[in-house]
Protein backbone atom coordinates (compact mmCIF):
# COMPACT_ATOMS: atom_id res chain seq x y z
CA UNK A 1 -95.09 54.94 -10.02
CA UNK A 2 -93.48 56.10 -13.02
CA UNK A 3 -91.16 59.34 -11.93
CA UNK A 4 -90.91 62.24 -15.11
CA UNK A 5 -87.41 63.76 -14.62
CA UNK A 6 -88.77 67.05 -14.26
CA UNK A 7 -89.76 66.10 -11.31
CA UNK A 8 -86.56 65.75 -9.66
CA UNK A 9 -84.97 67.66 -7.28
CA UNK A 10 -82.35 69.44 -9.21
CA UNK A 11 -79.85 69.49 -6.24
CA UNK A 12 -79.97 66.13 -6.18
CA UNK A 13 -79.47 65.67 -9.83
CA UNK A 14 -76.67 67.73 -9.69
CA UNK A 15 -75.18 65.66 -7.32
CA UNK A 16 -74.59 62.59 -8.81
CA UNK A 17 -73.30 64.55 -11.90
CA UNK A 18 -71.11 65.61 -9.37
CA UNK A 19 -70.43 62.17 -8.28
CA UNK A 20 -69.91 60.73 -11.76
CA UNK A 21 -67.74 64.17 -13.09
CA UNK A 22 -65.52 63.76 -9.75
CA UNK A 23 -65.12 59.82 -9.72
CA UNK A 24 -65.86 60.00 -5.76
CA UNK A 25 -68.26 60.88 -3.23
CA UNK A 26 -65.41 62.69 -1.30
CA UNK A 27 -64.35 64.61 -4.72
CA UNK A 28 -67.82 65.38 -5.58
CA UNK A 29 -68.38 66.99 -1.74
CA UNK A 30 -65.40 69.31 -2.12
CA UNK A 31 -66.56 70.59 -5.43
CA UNK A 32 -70.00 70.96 -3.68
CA UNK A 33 -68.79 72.84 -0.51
CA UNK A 34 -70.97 70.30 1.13
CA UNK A 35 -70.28 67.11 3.70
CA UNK A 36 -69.79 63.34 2.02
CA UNK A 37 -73.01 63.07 4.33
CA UNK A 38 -74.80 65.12 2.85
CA UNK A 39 -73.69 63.61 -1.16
CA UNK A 40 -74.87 60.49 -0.14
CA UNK A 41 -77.90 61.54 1.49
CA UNK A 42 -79.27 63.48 -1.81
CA UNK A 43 -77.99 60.28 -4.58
CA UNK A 44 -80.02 57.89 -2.05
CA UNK A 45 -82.87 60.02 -1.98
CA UNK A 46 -82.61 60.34 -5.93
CA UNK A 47 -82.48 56.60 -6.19
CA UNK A 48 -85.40 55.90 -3.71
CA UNK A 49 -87.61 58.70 -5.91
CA UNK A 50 -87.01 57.13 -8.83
CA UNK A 51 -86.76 53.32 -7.60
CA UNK A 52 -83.37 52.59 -9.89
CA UNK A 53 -80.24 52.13 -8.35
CA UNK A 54 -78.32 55.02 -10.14
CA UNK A 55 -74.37 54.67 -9.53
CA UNK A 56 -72.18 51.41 -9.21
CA UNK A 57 -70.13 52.27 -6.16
CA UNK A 58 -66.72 51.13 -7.99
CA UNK A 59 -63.45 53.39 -7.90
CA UNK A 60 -64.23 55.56 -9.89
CA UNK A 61 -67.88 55.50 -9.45
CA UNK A 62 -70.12 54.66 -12.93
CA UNK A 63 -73.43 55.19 -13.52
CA UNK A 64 -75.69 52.27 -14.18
CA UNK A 65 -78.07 52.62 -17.26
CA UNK A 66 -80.58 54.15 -15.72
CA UNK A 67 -77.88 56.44 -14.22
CA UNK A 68 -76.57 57.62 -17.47
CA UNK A 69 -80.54 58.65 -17.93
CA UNK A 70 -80.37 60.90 -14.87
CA UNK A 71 -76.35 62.06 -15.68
CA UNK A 72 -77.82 63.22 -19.63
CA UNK A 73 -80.78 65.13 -18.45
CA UNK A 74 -78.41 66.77 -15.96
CA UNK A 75 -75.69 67.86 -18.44
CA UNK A 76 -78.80 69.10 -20.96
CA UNK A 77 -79.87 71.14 -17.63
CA UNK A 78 -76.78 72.57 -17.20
CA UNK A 79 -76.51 73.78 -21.00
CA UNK A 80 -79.56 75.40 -20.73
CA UNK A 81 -79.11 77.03 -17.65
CA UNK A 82 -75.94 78.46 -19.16
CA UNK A 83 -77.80 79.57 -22.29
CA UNK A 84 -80.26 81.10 -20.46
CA UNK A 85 -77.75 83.34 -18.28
CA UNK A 86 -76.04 84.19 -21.17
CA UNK A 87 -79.29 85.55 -23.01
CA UNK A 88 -80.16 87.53 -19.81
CA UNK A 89 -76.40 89.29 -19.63
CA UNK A 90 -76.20 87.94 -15.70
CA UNK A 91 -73.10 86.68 -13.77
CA UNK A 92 -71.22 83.97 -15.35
CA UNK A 93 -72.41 84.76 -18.73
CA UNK A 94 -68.79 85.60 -19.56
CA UNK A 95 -67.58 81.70 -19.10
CA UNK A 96 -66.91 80.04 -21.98
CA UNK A 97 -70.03 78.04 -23.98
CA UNK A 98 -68.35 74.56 -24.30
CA UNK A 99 -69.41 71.99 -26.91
CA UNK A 100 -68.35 68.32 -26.29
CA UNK A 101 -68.01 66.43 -29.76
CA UNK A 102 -67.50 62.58 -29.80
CA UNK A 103 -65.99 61.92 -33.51
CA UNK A 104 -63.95 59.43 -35.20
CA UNK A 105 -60.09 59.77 -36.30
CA UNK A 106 -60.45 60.26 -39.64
CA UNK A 107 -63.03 62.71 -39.97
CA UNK A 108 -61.02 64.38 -37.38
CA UNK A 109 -57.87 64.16 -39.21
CA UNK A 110 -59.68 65.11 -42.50
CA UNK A 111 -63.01 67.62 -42.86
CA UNK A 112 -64.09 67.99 -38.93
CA UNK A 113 -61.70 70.59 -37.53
CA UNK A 114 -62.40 73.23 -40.83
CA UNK A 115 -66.02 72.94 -40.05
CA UNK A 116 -65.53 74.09 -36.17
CA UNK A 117 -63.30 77.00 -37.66
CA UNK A 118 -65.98 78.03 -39.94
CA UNK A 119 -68.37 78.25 -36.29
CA UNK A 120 -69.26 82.15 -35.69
CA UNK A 121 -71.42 81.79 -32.58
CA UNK A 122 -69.72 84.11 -29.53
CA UNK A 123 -66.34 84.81 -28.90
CA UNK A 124 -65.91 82.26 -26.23
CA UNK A 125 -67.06 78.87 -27.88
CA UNK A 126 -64.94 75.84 -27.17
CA UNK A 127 -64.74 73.17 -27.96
CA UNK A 128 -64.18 69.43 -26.48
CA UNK A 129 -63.60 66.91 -28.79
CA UNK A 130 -63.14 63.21 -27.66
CA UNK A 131 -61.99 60.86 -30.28
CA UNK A 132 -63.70 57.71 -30.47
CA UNK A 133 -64.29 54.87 -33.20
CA UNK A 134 -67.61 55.85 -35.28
CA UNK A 135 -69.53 52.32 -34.40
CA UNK A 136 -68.63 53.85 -30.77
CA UNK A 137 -69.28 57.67 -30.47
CA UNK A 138 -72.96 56.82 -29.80
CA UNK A 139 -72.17 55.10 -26.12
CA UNK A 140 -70.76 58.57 -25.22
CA UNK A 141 -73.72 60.35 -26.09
CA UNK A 142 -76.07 57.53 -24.79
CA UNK A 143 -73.87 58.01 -21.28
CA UNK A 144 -73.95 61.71 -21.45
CA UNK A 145 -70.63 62.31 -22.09
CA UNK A 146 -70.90 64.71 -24.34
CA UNK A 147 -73.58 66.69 -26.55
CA UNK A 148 -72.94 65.38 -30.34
CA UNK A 149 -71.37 62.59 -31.99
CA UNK A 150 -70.26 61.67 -35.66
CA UNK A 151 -71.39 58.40 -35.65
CA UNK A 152 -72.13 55.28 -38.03
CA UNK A 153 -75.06 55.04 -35.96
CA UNK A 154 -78.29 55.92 -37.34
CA UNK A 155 -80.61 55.31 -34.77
CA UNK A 156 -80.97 57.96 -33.14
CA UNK A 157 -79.60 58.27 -29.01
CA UNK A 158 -82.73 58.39 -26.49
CA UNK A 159 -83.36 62.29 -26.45
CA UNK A 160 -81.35 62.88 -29.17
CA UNK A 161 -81.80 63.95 -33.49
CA UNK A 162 -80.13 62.25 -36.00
CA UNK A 163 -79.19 63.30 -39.58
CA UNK A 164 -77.58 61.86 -42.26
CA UNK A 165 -73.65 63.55 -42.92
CA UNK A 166 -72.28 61.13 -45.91
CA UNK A 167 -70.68 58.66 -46.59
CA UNK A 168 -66.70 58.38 -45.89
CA UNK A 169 -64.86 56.56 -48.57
CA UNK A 170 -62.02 54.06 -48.22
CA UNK A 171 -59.20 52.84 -50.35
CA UNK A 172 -57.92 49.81 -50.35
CA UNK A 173 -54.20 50.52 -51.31
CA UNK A 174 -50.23 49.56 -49.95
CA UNK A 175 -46.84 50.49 -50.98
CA UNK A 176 -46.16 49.46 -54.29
CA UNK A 177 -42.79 47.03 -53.21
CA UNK A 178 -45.23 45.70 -50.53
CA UNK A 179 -47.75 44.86 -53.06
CA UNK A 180 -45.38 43.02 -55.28
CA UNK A 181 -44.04 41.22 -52.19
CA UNK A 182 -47.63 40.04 -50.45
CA UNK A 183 -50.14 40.76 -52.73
CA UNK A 184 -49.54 38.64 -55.87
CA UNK A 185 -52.73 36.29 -56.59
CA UNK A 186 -55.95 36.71 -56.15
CA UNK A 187 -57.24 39.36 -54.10
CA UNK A 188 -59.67 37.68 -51.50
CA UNK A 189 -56.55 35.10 -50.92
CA UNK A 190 -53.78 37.12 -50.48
CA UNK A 191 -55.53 39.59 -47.77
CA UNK A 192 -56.10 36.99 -45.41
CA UNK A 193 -52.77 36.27 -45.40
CA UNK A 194 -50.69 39.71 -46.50
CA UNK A 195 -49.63 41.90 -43.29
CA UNK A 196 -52.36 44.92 -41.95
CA UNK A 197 -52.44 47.83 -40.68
CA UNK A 198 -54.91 48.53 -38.55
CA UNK A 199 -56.33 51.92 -36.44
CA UNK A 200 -56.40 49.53 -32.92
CA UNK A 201 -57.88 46.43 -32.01
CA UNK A 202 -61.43 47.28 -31.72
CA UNK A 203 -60.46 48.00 -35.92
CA UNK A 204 -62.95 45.74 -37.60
CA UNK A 205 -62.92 48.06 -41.45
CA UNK A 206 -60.16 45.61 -42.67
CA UNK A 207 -61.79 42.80 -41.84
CA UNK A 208 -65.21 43.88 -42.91
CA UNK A 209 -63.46 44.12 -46.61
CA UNK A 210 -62.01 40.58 -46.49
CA UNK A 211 -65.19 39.76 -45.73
CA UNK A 212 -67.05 41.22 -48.46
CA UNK A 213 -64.60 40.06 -50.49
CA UNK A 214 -65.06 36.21 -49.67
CA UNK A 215 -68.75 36.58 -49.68
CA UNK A 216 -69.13 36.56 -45.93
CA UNK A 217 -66.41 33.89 -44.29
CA UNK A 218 -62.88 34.65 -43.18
CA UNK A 219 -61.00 37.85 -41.94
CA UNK A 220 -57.80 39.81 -42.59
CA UNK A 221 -54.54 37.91 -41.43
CA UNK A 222 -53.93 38.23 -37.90
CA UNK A 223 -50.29 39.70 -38.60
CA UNK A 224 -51.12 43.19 -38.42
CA UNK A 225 -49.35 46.22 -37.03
CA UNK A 226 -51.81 49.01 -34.74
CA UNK A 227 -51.38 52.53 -35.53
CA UNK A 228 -53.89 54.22 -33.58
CA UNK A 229 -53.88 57.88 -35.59
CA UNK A 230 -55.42 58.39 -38.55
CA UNK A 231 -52.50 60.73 -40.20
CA UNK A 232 -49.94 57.64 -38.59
CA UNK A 233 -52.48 54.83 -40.26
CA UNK A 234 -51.99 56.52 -44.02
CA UNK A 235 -48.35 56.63 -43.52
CA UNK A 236 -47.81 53.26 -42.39
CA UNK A 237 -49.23 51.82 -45.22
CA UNK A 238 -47.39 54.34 -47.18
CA UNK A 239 -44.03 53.64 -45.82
CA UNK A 240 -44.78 49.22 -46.09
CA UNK A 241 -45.64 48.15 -43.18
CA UNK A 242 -48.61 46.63 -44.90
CA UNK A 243 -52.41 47.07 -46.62
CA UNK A 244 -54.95 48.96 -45.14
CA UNK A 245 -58.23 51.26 -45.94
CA UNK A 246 -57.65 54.44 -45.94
CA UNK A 247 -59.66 57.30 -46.26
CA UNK A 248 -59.73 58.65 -50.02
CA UNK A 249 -59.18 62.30 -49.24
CA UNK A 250 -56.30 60.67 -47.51
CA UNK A 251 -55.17 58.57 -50.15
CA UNK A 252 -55.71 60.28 -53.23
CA UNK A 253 -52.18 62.59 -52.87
CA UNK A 254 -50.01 59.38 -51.73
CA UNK A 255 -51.30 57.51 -54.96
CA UNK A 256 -50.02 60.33 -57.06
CA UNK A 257 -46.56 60.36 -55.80
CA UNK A 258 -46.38 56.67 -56.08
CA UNK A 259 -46.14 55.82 -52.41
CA UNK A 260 -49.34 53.89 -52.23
CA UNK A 261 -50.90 52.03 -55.20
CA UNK A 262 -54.66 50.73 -55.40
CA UNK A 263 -55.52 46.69 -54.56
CA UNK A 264 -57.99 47.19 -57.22
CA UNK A 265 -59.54 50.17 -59.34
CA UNK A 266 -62.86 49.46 -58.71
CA UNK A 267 -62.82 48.51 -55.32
CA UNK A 268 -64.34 50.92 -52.33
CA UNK A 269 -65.62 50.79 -48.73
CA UNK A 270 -68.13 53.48 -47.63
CA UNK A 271 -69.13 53.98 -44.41
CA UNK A 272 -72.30 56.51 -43.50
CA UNK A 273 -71.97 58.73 -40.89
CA UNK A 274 -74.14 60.83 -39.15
CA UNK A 275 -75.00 63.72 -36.99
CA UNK A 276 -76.96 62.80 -33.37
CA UNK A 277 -77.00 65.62 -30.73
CA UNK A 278 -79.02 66.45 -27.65
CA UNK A 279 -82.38 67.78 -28.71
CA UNK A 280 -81.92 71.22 -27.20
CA UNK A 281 -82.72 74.98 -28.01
CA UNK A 282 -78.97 75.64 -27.78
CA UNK A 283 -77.42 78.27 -30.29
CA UNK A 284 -74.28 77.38 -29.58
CA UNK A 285 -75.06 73.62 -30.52
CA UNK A 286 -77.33 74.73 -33.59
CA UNK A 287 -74.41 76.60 -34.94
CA UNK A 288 -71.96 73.75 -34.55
CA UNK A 289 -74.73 71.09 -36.43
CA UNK A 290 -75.22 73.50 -39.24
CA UNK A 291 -71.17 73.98 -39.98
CA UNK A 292 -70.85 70.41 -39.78
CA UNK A 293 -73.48 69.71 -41.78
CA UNK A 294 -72.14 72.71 -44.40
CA UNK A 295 -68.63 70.63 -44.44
CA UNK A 296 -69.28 67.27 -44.41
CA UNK A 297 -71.84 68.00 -47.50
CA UNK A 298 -68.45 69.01 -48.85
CA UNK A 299 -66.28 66.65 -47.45
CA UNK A 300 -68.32 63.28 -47.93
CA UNK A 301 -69.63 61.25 -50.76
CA UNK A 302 -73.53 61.71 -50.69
């Protein structure tokens, strides 16, 4: 029989977000004020109600798929609950309304943080940001991690809106000794063989350009350099340590000092981004979507 989650016992859904949040039944008991017993009685009893096995029992413990499932609905419980006391001036409604943000590094190195500024929800809003690669900031959402995501992802997260930010644009550019040094020939040659920068290994944007650029086969060369910050990135190719796509609101001031010059004039990489959140009545989330919406209209190409 299929089980609707509001029909689950919300101490026991509580529970195993304790049990996630704490890493360990013990952990989650203490935050409780209740016996380890009595933790792993309520997570069995939520597993045999809803007939999924909900947490791997690893150090720390993980939720399984259908976990994360239970773990979202319980963090979207706990938001409203919070609203809700808030509205109604009772105890607690003093705490602090937090909003967890999964975004990438250059959006939050470049147009992000003026847009939380420009919030004006309630004195105590705060927020949590947790910086992620944008084909990645989805998986936090989808785990329940946190509430809202700037994503490349446009299908939208299970329980969760989408819409459409912009598109971030990316030059391809490098010092101009490095250029003269590596990058004499043609274009889709020398890249496959002319040092890279890249963000970190799960970095695929330079390769995704060499690949463009020889109609689908090959890759950027494997001597690269990882600079995992999106303000360390720019300068890196800046200073010569090699190519690299950086973000044009980045770029733009480097090229007219002369620090970084252009592979080619006409050349671009755009990547879309979007907005997914937890479909919720939740001011303090509605406020943050609109200001990020306001900004990146700004910020991005459309």
């Amino acid at each position: 029989m299929k089980t609707e989650l509001t029909e689950l016992p919300l101490d026991q859904v509580r529970t195993l977000l304790a049990v996630v949040d704490e890493g360990t039944f013990d952990a989650a008991a203490a935050a409780l004020h209740v016996t380890p017993s009595a933790v792993s009685q309520r997570v069995k009893a939520l597993e045999q109600r809803t007939g999924r096995v909900l947490l791997m029992r690893t150090k720390p413990v993980r939720p399984t798929e259908s976990g994360e499932v239970v773990v979202r609905f319980a963090r979207q419980l706990a938001r409203l609950e919070r609203d809700a006391r808030a509205e109604l001036g009772m105890s607690g409604a003093g705490e602090p309304t937090r909003v967890s943000i999964a975004v990438n590094a250059d959006s939050l190195a470049t147009w992000l943080l003026p847009a939380l500024t420009a919030v004006r929800h309630e004195p105590w809003l705060c927020f949590e940001l947790r910086r992620e690669d944008e084909t990645r900031t989805a998986s936090l959402l989808r785990e329940g991690a946190v509430m809202a995501a700037v994503t490349s992802s446009a299908e939208p997260v299970t329980g969760c809106s989408v819409r459409a930010l912009g598109r971030m644009r990316y030059v391809p550019a490098a010092n101009p000794d490095f250029a003269r040094e590596h990058l004499d020939g043609p274009l889709h040659d020398v890249l496959a063989t002319a040092p890279t920068v890249a963000f970190d290994r799960g970095d695929d944007l330079q390769d995704a350009f060499v690949r463009r650029l020889r109609r689908g086969g090959g890759a950027a060369s494997p001597v690269r350099h990882f600079v995992p910050t999106s303000e360390g990135f720019a300068e890196s190719v800046a200073a010569g340590l090699g190519w690299g796509l950086v973000p044009e609101v980045q770029a733009e001031p480097l090229l007219r000092a002369g620090r970084l010059v252009r592979l080619d004039p006409e050349l671009t990489l755009d990547v879309p981004l979007y907005w997914q959140q937890w479909k919720l009545d939740s001011p303090a989330l509605a406020a943050v979507a609109d200001a990020v919406t306001r900004a990146a209209r700004q910020a991005l190409r459309g």
